[in-house]
Protein backbone atom coordinates (compact mmCIF):
# COMPACT_ATOMS: atom_id res chain seq x y z
CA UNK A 1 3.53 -26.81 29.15
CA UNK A 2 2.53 -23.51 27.45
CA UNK A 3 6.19 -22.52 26.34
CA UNK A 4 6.46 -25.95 25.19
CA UNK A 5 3.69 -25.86 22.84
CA UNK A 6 4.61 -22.81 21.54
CA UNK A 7 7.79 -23.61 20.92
CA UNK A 8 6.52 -27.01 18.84
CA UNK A 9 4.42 -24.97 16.98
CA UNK A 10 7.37 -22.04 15.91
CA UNK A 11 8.93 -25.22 14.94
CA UNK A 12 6.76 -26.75 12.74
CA UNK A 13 5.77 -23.97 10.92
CA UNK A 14 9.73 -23.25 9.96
CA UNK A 15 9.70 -26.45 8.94
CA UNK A 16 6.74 -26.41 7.13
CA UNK A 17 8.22 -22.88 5.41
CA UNK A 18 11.27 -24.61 4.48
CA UNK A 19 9.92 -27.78 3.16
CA UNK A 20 7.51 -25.24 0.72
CA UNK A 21 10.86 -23.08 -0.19
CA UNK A 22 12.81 -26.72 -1.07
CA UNK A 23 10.00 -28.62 -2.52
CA UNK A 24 7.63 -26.53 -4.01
CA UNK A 25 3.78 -28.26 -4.19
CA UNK A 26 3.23 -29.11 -8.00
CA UNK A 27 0.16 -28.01 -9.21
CA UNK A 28 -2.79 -30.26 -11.04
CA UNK A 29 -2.82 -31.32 -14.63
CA UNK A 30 -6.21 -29.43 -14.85
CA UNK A 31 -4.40 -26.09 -13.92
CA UNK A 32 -1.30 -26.65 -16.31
CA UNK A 33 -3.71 -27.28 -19.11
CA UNK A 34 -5.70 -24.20 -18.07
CA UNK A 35 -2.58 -21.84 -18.20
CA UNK A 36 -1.37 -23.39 -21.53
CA UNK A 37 -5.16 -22.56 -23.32
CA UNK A 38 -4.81 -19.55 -22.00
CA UNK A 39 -3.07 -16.24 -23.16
CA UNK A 40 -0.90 -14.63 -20.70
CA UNK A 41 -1.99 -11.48 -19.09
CA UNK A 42 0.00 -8.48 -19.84
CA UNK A 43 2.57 -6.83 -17.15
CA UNK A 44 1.68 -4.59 -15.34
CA UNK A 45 1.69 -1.00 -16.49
CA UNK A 46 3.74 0.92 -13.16
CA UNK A 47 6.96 -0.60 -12.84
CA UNK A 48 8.56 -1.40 -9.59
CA UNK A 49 11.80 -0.01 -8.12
CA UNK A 50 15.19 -2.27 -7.16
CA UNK A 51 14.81 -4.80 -4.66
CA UNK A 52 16.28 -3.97 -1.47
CA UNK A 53 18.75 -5.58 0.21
CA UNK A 54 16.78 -7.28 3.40
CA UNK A 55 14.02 -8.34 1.68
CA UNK A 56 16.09 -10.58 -0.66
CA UNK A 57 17.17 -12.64 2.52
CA UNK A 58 13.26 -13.10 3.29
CA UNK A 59 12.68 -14.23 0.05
CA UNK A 60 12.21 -18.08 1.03
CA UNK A 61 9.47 -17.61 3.19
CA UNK A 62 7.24 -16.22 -0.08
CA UNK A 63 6.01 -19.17 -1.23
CA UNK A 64 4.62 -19.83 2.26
CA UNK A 65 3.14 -16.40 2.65
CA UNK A 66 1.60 -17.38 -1.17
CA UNK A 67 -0.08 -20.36 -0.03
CA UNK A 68 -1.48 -18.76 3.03
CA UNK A 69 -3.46 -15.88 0.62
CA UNK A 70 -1.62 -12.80 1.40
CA UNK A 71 -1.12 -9.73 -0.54
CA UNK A 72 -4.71 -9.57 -1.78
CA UNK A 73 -6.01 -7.75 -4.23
CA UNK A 74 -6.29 -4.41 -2.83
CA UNK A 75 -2.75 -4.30 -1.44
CA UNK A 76 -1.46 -5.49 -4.69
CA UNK A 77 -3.20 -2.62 -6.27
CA UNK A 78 -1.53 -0.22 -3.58
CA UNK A 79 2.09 -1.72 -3.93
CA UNK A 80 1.56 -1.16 -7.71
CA UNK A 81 1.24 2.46 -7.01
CA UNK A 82 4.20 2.58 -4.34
CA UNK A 83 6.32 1.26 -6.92
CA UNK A 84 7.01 -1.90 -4.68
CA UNK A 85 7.07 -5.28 -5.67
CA UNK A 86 4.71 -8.03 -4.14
CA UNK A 87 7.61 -11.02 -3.39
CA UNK A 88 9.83 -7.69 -1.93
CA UNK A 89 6.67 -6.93 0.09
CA UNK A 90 5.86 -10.39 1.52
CA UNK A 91 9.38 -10.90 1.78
CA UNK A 92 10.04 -7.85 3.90
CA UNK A 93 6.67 -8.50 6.23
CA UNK A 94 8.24 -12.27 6.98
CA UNK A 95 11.63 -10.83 8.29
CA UNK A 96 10.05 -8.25 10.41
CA UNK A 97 7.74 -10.65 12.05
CA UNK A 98 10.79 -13.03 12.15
CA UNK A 99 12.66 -9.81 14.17
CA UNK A 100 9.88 -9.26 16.43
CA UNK A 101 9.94 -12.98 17.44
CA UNK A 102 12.97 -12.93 18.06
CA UNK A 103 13.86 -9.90 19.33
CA UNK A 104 13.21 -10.32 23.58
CA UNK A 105 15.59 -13.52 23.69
CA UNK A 106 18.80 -10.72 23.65
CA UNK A 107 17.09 -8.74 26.10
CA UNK A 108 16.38 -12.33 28.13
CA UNK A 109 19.71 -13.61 27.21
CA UNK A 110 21.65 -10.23 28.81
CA UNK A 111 19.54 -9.95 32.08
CA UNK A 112 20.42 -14.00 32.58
CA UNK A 113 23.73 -12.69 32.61
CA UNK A 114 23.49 -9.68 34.88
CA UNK A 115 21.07 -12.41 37.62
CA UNK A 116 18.17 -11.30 36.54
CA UNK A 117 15.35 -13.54 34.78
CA UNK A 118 12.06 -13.08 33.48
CA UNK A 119 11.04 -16.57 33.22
CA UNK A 120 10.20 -17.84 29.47
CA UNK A 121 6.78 -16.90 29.40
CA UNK A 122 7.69 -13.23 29.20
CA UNK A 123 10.27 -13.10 26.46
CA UNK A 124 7.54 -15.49 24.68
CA UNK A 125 4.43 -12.97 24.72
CA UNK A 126 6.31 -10.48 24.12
CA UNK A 127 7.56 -11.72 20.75
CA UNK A 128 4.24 -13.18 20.09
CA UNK A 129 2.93 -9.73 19.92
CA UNK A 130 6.29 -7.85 18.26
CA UNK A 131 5.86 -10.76 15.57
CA UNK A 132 2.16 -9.37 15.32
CA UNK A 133 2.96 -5.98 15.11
CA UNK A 134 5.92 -6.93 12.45
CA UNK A 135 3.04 -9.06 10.13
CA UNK A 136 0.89 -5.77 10.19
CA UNK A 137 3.32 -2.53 9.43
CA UNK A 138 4.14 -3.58 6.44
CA UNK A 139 0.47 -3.59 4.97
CA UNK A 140 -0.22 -0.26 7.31
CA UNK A 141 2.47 1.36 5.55
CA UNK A 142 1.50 0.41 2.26
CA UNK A 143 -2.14 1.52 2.21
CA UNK A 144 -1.00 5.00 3.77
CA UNK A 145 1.68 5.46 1.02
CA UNK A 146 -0.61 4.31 -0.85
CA UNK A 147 -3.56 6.92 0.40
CA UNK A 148 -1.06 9.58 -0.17
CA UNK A 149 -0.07 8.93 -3.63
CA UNK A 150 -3.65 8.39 -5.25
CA UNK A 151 -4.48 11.91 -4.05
CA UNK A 152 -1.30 13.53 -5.67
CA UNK A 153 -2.37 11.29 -8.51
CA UNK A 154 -5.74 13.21 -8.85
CA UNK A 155 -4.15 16.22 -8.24
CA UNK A 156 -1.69 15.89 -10.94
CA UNK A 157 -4.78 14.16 -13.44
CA UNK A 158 -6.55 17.42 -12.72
CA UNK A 159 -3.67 19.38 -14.31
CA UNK A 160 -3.46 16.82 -17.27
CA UNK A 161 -7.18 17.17 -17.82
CA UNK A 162 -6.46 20.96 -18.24
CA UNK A 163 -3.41 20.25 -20.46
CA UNK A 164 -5.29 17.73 -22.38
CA UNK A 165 -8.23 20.11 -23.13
CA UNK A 166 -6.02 23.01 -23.88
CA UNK A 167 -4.69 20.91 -26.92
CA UNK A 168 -7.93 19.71 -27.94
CA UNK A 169 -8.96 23.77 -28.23
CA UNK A 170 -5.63 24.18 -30.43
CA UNK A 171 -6.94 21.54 -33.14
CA UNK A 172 -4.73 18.79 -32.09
CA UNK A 173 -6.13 15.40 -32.37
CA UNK A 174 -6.86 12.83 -29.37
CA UNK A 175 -3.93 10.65 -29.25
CA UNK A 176 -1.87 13.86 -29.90
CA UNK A 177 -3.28 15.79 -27.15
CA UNK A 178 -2.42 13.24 -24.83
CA UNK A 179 1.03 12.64 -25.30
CA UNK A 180 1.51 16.08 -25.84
CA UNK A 181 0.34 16.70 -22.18
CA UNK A 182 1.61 14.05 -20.56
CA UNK A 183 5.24 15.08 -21.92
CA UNK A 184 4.61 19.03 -20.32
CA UNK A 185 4.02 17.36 -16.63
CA UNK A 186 6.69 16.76 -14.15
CA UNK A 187 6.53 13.87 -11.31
CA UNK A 188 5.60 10.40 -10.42
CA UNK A 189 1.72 10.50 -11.78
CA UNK A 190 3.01 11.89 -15.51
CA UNK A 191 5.62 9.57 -15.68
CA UNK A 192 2.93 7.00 -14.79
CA UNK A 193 0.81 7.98 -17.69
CA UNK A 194 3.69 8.68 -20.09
CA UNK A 195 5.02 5.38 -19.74
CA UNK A 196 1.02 3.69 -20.18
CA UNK A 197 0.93 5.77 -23.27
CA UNK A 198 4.40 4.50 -24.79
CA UNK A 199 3.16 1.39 -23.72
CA UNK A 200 0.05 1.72 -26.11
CA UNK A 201 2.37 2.84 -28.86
CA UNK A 202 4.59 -0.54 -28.23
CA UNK A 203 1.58 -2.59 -28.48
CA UNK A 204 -0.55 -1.20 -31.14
CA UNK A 205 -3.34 -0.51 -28.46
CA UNK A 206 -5.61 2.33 -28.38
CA UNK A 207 -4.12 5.10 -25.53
CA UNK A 208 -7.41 5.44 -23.67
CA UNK A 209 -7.05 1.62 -23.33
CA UNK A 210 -4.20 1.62 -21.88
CA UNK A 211 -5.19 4.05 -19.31
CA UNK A 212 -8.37 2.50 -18.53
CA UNK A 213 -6.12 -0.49 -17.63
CA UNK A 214 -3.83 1.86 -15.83
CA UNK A 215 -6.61 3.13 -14.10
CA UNK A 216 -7.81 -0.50 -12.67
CA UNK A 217 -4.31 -1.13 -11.60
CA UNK A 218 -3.51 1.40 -9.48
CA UNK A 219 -7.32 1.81 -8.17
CA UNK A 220 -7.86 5.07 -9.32
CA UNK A 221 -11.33 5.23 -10.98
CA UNK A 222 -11.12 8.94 -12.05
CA UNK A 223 -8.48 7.45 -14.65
CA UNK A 224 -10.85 5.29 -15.80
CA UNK A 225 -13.48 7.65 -16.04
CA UNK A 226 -11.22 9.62 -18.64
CA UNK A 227 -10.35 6.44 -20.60
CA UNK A 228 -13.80 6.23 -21.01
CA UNK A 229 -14.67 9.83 -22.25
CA UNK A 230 -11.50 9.89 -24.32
CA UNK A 231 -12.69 6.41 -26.33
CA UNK A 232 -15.67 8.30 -26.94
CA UNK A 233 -13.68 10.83 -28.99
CA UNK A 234 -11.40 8.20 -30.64
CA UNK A 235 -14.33 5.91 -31.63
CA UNK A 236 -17.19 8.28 -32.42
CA UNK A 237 -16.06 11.46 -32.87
CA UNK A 238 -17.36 13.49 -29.54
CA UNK A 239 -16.73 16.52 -28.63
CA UNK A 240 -15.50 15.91 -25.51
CA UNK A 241 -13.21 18.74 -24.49
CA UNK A 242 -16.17 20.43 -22.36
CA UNK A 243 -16.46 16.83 -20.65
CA UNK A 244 -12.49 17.17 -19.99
CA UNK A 245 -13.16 20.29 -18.31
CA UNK A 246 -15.59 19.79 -15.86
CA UNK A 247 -13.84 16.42 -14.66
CA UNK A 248 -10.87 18.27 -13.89
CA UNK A 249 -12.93 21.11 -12.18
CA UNK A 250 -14.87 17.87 -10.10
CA UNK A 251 -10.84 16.78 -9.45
CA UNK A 252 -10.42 19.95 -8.08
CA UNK A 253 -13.33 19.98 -5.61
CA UNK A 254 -12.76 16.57 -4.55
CA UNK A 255 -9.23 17.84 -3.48
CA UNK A 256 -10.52 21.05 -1.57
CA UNK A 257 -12.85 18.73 0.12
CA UNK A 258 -10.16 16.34 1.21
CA UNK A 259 -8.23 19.25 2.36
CA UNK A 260 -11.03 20.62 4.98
CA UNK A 261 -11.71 17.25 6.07
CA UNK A 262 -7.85 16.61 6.75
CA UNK A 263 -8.04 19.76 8.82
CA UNK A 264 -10.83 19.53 10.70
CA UNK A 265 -9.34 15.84 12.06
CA UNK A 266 -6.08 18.14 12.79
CA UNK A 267 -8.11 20.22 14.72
CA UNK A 268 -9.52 17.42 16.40
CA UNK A 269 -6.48 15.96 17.38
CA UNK A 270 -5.23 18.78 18.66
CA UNK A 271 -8.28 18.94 21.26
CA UNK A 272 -6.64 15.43 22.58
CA UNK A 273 -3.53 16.57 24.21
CA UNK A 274 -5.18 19.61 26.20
CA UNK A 275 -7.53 17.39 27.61
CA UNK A 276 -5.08 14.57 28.67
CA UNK A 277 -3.59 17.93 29.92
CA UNK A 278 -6.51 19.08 31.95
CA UNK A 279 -7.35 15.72 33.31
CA UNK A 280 -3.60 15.42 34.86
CA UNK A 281 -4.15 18.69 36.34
CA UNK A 282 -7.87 17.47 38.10
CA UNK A 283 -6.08 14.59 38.74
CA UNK A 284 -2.94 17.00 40.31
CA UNK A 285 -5.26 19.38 42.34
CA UNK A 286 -7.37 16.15 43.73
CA UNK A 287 -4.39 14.00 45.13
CA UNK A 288 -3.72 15.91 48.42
CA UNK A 289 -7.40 16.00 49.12
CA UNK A 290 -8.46 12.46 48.45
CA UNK A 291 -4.87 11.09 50.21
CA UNK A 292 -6.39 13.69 53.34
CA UNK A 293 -10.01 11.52 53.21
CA UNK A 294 -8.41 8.48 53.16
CA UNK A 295 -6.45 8.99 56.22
CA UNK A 296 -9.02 10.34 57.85
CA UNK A 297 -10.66 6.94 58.09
């Protein structure tokens, strides 16, 4: 009865995917109207690399991942920093579930051939919980790339800072400062930053709007912060090189905090193994005593 169920209910929601993927739900009048009134927001500022090759075959099941809620804000945010796209992300976390639901019927199919059987409620759970673990990666990979790459993002912004109030010192003038500094750096957080400031020059926008906007996309505040100091410069004429400075030195501390933190969890991790080590040992020494007591009885 249990298989059974489950079974009717893998099948149903295929067919419910499919049915989405041919016949796509229309939306109301009231929302048309809405998106005609208004204007359309701009792209996004990171752009995001080639598509690969299996997540174009999981592309159908997007729209069905769509209406269910997933990405979310906050992993959109971190695939905008990764570089990935949201449809190759959804697409990719359908296929892997897909492959962990699948994957113990080969296993079943091969020990039904060699005599062997593990009934159908085995091969069932099993890929219950693969298909699980397959939904999950995806987003547990993304928010620990993404982790990785907001800190060399503040590491490199510290450096930029530096740059940036280096050119101020030399007479320079705001918007020349900063694309003066951002065209010194190397690496994935100045061509972020160059490309938000040619993006500015494109559009006729202010450069420390375009970073504040940068700055909300990939959920880094600290570019934000700058945006803000730098408009103050742009608009009102502040003197804000000193204020440059001591953000960069903050940048700087943050990082060396990070850093002992980091290592004092190493060091705590470490501790793990040596116990798990010790306790085998107890467990080693004990054995021949405890088997001795029980026979005894």
């Amino acid at each position: 009865m249990i298989p059974a169920l489950f079974f009717g209910a893998g099948a149903g929601a295929g067919l419910w995917l499919l049915l989405t993927w041919v016949l796509p739900p229309r939306p109301a009048l009231s929302d048309r109207l809405a998106q005609a009134s208004t204007h359309a927001s701009a792209a996004p500022i990171p752009a995001a690399d080639e598509v690969p090759w299996p997540a174009r075959w999981g592309r159908i099941f997007v729209p069905g991942l769509r209406m269910l809620g997933p990405p979310g804000a906050a992993i959109e945010n971190d695939l905008r920093i990764t570089g990935r796209d949201a449809d190759t992300h959804l697409a990719a976390t359908a296929l892997l579930t897909l492959a962990g639901l699948l994957m113990p019927w080969p296993a079943q199919a091969l020990l039904a051939l060699a005599g062997l059987s593990a009934g159908v409620q085995a091969p069932l759970l099993v890929g219950l919980v693969l298909a699980g673990l397959g939904f999950l990666i995806p987003d547990l990979d993304v928010r620990a790339k993404a982790t990785r790459l907001r800190r060399e993002f503040r590491a490199a912004l510290s450096a930029f800072l530096d740059l940036v109030g280096i050119t101020l010192a030399g007479g320079a003038g705001v918007e020349a400062a900063l694309t003066d500094a951002a065209a010194v750096g190397t690496g994935p957080a100045f061509g972020k930053i160059r490309r938000a400031l040619r993006a500015a020059q494109l559009t006729r926008t202010t450069p420390w709007e375009t970073l504040r906007r940068l700055g909300e996309e990939l959920g880094i505040a600290e570019l934000a912060e700058l945006a803000a100091s730098i408009s103050l410069a742009g608009t009102e004429g502040a003197r804000v090189r000193a204020s440059l400075t001591a953000k960069a030195q903050a940048l700087r501390t943050h990082q060396v905090t990070d850093a002992e933190t980091d290592a004092h969890s190493a060091t705590e991790r470490m501790a793990l193994p040596t116990t798990l080590l010790f306790l085998g040992f107890l467990g080693f020494i004990a054995y021949p005593a405890i088997v001795q007591v029980l026979n005894g009885l």
